[in-house]
N, C-alpha and C. Protein backbone atom coordinates (compact mmCIF):
# COMPACT_ATOMS: atom_id res chain seq x y z
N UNK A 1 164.77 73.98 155.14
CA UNK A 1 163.87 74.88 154.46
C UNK A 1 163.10 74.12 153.39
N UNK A 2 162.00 74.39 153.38
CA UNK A 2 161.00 74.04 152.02
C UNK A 2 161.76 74.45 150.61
N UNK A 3 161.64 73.21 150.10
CA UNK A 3 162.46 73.35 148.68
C UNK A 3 160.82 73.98 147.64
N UNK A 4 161.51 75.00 146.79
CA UNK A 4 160.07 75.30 145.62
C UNK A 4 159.25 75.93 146.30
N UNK A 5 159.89 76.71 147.28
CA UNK A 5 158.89 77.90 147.76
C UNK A 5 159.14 79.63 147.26
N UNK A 6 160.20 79.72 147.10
CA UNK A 6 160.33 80.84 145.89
C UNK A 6 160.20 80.96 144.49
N UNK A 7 159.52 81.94 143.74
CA UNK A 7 159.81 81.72 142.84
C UNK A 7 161.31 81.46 141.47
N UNK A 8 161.57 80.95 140.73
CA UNK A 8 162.75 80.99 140.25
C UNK A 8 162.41 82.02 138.70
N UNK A 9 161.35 82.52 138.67
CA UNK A 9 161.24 83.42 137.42
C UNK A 9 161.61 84.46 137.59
N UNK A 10 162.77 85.02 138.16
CA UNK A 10 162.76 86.37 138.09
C UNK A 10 163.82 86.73 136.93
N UNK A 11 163.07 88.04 136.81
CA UNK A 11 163.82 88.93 135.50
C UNK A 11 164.12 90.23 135.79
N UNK A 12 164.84 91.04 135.28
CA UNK A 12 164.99 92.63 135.04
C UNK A 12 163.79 92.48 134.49
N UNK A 13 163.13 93.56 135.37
CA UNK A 13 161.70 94.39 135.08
C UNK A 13 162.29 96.45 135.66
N UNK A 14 161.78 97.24 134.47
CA UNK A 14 161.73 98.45 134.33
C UNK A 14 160.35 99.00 135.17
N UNK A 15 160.61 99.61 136.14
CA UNK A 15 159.45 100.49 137.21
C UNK A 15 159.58 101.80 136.50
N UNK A 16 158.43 102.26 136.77
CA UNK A 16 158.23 103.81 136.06
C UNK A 16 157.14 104.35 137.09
N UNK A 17 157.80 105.30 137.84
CA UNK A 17 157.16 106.48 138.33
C UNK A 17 156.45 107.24 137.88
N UNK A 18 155.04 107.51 137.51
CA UNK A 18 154.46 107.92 136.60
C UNK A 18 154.34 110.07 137.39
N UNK A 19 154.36 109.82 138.45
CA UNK A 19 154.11 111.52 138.71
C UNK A 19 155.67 112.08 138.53
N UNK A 20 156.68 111.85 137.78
CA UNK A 20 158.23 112.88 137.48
C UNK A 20 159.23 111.62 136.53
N UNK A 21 158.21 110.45 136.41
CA UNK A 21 159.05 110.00 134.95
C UNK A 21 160.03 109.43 135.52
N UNK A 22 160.70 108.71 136.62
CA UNK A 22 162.06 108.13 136.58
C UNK A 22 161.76 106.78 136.35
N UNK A 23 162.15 106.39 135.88
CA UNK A 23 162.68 104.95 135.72
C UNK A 23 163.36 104.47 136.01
N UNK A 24 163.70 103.20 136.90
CA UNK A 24 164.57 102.06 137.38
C UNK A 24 164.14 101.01 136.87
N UNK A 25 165.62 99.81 137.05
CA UNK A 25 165.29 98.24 136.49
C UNK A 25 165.92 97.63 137.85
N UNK A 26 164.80 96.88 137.96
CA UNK A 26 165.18 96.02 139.44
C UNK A 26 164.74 94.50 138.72
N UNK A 27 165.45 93.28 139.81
CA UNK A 27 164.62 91.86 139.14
C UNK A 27 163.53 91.55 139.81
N UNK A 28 162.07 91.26 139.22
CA UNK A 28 161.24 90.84 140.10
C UNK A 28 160.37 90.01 139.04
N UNK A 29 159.33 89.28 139.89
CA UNK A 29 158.97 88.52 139.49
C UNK A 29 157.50 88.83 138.74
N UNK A 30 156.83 90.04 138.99
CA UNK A 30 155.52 90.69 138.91
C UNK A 30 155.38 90.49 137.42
N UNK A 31 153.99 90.40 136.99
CA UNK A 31 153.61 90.40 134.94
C UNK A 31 153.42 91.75 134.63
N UNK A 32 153.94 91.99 133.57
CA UNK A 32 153.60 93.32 133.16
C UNK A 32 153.43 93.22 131.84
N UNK A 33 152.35 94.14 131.62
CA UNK A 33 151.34 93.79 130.28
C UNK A 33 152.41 94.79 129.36
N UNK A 34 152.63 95.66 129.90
CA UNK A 34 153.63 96.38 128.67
C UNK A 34 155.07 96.30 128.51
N UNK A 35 155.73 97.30 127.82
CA UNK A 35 157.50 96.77 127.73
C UNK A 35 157.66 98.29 127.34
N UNK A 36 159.47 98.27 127.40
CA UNK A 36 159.89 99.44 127.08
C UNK A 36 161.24 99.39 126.72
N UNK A 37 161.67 100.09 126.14
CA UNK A 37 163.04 99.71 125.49
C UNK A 37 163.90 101.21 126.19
N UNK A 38 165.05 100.42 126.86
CA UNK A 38 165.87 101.04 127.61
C UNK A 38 167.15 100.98 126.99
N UNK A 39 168.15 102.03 126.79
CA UNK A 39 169.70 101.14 126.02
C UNK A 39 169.77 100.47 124.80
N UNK A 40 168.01 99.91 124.33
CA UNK A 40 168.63 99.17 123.27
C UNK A 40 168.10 97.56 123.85
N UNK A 41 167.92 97.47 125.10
CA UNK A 41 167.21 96.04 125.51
C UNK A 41 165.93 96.62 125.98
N UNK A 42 164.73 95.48 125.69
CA UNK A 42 163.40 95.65 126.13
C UNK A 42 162.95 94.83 127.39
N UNK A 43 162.33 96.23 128.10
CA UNK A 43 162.39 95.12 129.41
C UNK A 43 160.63 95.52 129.78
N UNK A 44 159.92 94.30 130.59
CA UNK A 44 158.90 94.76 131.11
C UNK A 44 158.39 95.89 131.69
N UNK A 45 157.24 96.57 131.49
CA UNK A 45 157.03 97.56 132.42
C UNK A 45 156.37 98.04 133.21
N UNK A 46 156.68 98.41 134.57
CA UNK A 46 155.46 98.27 135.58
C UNK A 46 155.03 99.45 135.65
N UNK A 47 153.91 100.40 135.66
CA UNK A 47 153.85 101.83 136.29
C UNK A 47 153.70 101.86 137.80
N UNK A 48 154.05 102.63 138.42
CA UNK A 48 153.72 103.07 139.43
C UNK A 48 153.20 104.13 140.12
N UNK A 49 152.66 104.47 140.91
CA UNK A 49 152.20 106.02 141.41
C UNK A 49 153.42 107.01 142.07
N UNK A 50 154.34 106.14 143.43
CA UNK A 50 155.04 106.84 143.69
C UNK A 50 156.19 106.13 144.14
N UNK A 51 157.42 106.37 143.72
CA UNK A 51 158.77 105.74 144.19
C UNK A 51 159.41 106.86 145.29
N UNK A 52 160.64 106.45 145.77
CA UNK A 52 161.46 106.94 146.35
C UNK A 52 162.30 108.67 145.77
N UNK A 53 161.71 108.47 144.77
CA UNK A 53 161.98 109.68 144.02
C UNK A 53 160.98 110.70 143.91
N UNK A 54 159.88 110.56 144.42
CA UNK A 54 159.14 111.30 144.65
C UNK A 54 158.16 111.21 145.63
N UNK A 55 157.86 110.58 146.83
CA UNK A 55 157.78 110.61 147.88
C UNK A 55 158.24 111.40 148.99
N UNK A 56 157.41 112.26 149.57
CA UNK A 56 158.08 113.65 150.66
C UNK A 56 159.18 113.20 151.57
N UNK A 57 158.42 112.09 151.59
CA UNK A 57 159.65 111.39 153.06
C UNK A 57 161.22 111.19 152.72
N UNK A 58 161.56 111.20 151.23
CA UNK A 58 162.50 110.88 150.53
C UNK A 58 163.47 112.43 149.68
N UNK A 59 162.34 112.69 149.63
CA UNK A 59 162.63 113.88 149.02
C UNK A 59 162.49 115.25 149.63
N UNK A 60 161.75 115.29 151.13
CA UNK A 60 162.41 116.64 151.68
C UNK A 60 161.02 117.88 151.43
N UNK A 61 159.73 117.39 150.78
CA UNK A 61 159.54 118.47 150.07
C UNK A 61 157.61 117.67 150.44
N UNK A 62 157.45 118.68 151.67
CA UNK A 62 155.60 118.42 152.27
C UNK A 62 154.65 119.25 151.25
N UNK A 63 153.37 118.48 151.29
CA UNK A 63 152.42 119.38 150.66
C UNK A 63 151.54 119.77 151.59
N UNK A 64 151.88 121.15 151.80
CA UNK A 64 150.42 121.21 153.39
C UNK A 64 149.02 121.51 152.42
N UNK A 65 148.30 120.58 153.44
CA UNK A 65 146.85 120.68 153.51
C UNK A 65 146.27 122.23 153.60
N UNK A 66 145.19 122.82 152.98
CA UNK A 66 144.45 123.66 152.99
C UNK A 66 143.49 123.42 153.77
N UNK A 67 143.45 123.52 155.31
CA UNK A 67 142.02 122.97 155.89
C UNK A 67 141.21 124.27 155.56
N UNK A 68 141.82 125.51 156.03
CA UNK A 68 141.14 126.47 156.38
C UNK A 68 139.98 126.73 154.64
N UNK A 69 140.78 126.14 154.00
CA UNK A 69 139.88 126.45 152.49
C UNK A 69 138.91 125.46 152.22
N UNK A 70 139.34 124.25 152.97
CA UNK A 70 138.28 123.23 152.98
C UNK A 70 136.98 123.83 153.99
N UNK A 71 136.84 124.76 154.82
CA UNK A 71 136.32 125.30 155.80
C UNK A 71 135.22 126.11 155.05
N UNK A 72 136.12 127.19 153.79
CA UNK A 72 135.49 128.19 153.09
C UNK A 72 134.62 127.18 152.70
N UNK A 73 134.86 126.27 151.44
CA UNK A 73 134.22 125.87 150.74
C UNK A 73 133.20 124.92 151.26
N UNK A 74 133.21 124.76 152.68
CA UNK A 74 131.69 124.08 153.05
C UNK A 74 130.93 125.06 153.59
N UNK A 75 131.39 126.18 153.78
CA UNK A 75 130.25 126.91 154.28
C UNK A 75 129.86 128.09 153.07
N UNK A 76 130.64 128.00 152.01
CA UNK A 76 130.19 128.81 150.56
C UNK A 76 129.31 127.64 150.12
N UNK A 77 129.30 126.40 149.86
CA UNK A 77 128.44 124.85 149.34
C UNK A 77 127.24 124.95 150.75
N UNK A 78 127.38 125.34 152.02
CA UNK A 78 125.82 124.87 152.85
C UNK A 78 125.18 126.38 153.48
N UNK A 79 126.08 127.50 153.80
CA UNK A 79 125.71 128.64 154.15
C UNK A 79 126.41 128.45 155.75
N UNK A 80 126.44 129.59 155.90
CA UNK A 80 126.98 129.82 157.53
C UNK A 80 125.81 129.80 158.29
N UNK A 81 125.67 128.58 159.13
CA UNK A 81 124.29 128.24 160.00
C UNK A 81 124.06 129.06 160.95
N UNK A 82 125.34 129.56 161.43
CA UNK A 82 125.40 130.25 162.75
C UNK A 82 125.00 131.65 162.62
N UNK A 83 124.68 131.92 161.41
CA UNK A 83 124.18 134.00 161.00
C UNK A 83 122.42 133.25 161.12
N UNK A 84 122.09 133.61 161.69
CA UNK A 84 119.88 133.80 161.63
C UNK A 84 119.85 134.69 161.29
């Protein structure tokens, strides 16, 4: 194997789920411009959009689509073509 092909900087870095707030500390190697103090130790912090904690696939819980309202609202925004 190629020697000095991974990095050797890794640290506990703090992920934050920003749509329900959970927070985990995993080690990775990513920069993060901010920090956060967990316990009493400060650890980097990454935001994120969506983890395992809130993801449907994980959590059980679909958001159905409104087509039929997407339907209303283009023909309330252009008019119903089909009435002469």
């Amino acid at each position: 194997m190629k020697q000095g092909l991974h990095p050797e900087t890794y640290r506990p870095v703090a992920f934050k789920d920003m749509s329900n707030e959970d927070t985990f500390i995993t080690r990775s190697t990513i920069n993060a411009k901010e920090s956060i103090e967990i316990g009493g130790v400060t650890y980097p912090l990454v935001k994120i959009e969506i983890s395992n904690t809130s993801h449907p696939f994980f959590t059980g819980k679909h958001k159905l689509v409104d087509t039929a309202g997407r339907v209303d609202k283009f023909k309330s925004r252009y008019g119903d073509r089909t009435k002469k």
